[in-house]
N, C-alpha and C. Protein backbone atom coordinates (compact mmCIF):
# COMPACT_ATOMS: atom_id res chain seq x y z
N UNK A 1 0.85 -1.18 0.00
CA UNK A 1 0.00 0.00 0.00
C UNK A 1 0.89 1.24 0.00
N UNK A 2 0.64 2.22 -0.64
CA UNK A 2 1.04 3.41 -0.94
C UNK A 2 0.88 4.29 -0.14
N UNK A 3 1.34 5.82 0.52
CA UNK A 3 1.08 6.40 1.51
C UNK A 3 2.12 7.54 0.98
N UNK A 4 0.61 8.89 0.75
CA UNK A 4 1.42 10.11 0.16
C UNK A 4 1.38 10.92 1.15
N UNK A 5 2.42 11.34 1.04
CA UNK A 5 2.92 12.66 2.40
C UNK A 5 3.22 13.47 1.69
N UNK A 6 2.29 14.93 2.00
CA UNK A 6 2.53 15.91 1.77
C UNK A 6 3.86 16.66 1.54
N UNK A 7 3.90 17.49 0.55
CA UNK A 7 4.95 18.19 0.57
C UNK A 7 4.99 19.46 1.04
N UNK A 8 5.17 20.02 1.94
CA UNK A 8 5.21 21.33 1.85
C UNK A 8 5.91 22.28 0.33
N UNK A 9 4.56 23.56 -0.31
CA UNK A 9 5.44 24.39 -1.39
C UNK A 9 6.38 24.93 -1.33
N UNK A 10 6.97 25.20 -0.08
CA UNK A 10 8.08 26.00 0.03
C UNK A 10 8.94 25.06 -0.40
N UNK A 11 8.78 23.61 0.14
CA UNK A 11 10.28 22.60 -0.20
C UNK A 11 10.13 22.43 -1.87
N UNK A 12 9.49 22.96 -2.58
CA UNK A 12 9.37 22.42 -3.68
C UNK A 12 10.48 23.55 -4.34
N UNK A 13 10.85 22.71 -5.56
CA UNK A 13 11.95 23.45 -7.01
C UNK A 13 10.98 24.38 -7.61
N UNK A 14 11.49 25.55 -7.67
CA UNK A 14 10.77 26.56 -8.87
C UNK A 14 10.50 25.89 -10.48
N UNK A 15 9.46 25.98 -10.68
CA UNK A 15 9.22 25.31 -12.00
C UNK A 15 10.52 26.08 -12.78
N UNK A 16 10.38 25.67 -14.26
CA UNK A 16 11.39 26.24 -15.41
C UNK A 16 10.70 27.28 -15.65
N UNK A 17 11.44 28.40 -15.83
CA UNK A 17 10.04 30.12 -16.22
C UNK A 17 9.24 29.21 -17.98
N UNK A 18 9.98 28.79 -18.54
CA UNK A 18 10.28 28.69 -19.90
C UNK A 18 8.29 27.61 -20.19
N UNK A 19 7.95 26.56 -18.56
CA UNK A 19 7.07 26.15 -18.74
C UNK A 19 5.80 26.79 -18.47
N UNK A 20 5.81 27.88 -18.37
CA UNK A 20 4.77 29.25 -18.08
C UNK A 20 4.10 29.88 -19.36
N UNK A 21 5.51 29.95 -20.65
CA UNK A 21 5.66 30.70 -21.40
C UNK A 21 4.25 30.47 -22.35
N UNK A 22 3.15 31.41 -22.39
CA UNK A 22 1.71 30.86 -22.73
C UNK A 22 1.02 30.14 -22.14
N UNK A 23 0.94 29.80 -21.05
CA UNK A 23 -0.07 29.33 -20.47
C UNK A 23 -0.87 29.90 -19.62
N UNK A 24 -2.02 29.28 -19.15
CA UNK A 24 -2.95 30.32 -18.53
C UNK A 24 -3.14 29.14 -17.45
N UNK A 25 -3.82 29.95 -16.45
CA UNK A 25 -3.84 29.53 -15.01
C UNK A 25 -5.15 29.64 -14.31
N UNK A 26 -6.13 28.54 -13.96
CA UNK A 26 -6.79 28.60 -13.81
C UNK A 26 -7.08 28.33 -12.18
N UNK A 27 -7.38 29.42 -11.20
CA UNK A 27 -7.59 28.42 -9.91
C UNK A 27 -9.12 28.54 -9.23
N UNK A 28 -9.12 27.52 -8.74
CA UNK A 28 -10.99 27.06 -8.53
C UNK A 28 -10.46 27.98 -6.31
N UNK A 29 -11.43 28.55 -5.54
CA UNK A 29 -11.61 29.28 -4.82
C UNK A 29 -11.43 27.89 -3.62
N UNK A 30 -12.88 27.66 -3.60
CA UNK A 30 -13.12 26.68 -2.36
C UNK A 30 -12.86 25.41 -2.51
N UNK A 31 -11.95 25.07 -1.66
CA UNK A 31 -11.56 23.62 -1.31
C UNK A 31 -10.08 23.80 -2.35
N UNK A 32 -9.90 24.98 -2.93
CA UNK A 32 -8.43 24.48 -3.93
C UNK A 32 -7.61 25.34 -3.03
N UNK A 33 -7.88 26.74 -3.59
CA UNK A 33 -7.36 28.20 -3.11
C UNK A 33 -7.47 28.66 -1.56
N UNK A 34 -9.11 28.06 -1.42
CA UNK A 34 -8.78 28.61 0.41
C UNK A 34 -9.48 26.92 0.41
N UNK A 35 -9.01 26.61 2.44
CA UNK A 35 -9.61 25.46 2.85
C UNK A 35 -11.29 25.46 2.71
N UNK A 36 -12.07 24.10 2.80
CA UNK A 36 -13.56 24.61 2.94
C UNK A 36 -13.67 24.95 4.38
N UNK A 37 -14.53 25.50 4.67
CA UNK A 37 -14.71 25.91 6.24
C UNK A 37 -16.60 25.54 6.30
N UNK A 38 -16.67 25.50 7.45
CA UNK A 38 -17.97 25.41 8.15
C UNK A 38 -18.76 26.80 7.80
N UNK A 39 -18.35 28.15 7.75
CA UNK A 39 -19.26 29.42 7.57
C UNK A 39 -18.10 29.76 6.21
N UNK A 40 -18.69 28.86 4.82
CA UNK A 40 -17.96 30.32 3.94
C UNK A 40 -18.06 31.44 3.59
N UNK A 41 -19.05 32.38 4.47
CA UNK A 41 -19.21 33.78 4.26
C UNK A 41 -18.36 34.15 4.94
N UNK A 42 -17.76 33.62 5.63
CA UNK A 42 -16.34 34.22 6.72
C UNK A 42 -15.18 34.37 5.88
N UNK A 43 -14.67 33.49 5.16
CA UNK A 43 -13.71 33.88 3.95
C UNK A 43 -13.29 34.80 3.68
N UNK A 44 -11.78 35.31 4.19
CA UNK A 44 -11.72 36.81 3.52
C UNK A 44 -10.22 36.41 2.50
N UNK A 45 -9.63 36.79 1.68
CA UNK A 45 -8.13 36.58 1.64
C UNK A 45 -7.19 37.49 2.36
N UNK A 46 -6.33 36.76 2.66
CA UNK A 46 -5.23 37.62 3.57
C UNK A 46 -4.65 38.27 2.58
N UNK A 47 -4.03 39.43 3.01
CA UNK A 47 -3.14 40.17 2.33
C UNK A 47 -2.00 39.75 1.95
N UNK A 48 -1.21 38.33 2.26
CA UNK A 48 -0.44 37.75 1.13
C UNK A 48 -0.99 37.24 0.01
N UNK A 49 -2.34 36.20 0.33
CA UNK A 49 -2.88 35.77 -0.62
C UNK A 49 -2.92 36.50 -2.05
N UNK A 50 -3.75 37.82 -1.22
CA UNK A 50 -4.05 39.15 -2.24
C UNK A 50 -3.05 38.99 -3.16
N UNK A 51 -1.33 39.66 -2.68
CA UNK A 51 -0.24 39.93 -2.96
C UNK A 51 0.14 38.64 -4.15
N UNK A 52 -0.03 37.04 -3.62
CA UNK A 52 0.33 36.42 -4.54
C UNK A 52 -0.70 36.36 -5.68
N UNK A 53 -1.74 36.11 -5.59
CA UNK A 53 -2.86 36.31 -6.92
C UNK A 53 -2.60 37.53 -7.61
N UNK A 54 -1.92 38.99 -6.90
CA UNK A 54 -1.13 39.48 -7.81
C UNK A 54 -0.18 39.42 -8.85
N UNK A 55 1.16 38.78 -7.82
CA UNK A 55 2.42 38.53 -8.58
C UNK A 55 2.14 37.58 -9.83
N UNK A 56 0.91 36.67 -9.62
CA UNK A 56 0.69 35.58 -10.53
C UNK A 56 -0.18 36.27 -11.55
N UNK A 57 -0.79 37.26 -11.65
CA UNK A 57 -1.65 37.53 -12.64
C UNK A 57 -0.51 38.37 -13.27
N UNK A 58 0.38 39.40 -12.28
CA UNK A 58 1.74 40.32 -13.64
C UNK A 58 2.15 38.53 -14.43
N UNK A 59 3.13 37.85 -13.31
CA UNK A 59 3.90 37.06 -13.82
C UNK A 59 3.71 35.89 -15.46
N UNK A 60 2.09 35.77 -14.97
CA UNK A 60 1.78 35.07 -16.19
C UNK A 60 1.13 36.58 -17.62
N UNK A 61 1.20 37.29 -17.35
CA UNK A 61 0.79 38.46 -18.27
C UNK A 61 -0.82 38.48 -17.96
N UNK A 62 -1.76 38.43 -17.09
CA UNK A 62 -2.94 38.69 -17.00
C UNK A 62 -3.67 37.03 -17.42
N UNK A 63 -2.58 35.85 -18.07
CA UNK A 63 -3.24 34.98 -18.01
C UNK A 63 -3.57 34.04 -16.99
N UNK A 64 -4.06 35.09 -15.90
CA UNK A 64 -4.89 33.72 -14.85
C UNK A 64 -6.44 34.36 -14.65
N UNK A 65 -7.03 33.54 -14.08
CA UNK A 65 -8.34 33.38 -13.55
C UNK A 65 -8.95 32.88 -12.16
N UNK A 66 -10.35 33.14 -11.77
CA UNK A 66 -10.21 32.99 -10.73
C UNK A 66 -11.57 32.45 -11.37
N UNK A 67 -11.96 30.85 -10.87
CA UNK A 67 -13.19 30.05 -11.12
C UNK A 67 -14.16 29.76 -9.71
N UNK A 68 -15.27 29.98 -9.15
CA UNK A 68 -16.02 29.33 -8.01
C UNK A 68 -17.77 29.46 -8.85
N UNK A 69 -18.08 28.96 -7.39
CA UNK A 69 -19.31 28.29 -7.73
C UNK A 69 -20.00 30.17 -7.07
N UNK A 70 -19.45 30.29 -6.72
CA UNK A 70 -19.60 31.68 -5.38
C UNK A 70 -20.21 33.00 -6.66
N UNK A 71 -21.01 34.07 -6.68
CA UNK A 71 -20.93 35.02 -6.96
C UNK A 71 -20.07 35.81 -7.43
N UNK A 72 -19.71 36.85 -8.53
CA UNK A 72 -19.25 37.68 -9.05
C UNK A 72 -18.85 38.32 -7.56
N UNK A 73 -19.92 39.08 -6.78
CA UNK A 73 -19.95 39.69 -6.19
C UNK A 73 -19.43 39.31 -4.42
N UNK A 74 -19.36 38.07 -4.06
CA UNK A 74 -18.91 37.27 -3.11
C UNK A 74 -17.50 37.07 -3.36
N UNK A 75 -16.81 36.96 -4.57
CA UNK A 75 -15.49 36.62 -5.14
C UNK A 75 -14.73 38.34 -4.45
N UNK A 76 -15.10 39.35 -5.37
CA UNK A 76 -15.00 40.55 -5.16
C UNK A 76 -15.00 40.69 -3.70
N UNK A 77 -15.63 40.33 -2.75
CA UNK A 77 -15.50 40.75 -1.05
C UNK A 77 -14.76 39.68 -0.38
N UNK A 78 -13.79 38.82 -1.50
CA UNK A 78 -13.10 38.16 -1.03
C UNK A 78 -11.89 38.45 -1.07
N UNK A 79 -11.84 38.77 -2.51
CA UNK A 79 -10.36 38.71 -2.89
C UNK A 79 -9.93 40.75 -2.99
N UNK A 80 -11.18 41.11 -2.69
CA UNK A 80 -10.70 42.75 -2.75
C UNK A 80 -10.36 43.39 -3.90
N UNK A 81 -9.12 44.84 -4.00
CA UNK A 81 -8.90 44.62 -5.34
C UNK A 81 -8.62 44.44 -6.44
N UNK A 82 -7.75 43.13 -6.19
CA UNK A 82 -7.27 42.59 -6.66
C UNK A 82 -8.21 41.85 -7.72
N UNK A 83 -9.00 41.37 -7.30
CA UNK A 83 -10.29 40.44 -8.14
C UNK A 83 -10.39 41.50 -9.51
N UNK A 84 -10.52 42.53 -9.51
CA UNK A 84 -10.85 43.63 -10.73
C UNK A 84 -9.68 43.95 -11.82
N UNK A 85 -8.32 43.01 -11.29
CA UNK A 85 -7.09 42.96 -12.20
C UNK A 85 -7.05 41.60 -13.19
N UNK A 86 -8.00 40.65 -12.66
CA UNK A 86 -7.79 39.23 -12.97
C UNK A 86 -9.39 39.04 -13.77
N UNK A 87 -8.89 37.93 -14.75
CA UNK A 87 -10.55 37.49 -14.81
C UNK A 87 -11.23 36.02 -13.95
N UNK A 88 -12.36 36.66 -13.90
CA UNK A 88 -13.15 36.18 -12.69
C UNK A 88 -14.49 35.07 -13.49
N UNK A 89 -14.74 34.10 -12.93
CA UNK A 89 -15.81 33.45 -13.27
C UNK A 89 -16.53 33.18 -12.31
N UNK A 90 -17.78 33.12 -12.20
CA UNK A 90 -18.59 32.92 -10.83
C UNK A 90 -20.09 32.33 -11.17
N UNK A 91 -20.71 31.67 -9.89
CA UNK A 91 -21.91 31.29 -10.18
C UNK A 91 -21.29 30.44 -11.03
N UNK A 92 -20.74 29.28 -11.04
CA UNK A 92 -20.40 27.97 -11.39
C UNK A 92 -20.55 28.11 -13.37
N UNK A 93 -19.97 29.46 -13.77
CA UNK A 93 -20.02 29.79 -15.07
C UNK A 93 -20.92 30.85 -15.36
N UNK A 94 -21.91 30.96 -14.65
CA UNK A 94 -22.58 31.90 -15.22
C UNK A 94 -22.58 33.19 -15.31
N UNK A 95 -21.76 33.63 -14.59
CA UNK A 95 -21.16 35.26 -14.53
C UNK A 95 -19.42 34.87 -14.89
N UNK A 96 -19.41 35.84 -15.35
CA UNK A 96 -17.85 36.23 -16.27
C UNK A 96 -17.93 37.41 -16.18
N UNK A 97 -16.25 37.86 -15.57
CA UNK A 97 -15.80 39.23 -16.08
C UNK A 97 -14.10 39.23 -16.32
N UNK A 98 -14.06 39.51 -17.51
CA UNK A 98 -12.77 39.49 -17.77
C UNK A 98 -12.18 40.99 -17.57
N UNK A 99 -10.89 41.27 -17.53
CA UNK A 99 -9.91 41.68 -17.10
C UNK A 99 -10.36 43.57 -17.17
């Protein structure tokens, strides 16, 4: 039997920049980006979080996204404003706002 142990990201190797080059980045909110919790209206992002969903939206050139099942408008009082630099999908597709 097999038995995976976590890695912590910090111990991990920086990818190659070179495997970035065009790609786009897609990250799903609850259960990927933040833990699930018992009250997700409590959800706020911390101000690193903020900071890295920054560096990642310059770093990839504006190609990332932010996907949940959550509201346009629930995303936005999450992620602050930062959410208004990135494109956003919400309501499990049905709201879109790009960049």
């Amino acid at each position: 039997m097999k038995i995976d142990i976590p890695v912590p990201a910090a111990s991990l190797p920086r990818p190659d920049p070179f495997l970035l080059r065009g790609k786009s980045l897609f990250l799903d909110l609850d259960g990927t980006l933040f833990d699930l919790v018992d009250r997700p209206a409590d959800v706020i992002a911390d101000p690193p979080t903020r900071a890295l969903i920054d560096r990642l939206a310059t770093r990839l050139d504006g190609r990332l996204a932010i996907v949940s099942g959550r509201s346009l408008a629930q995303i936005d009082a999450m992620l602050g404003p930062v959410a208004q630099r990135i494109a956003v999908g919400g309501s499990h597709g049905c709201e879109r706002r790009w960049q």
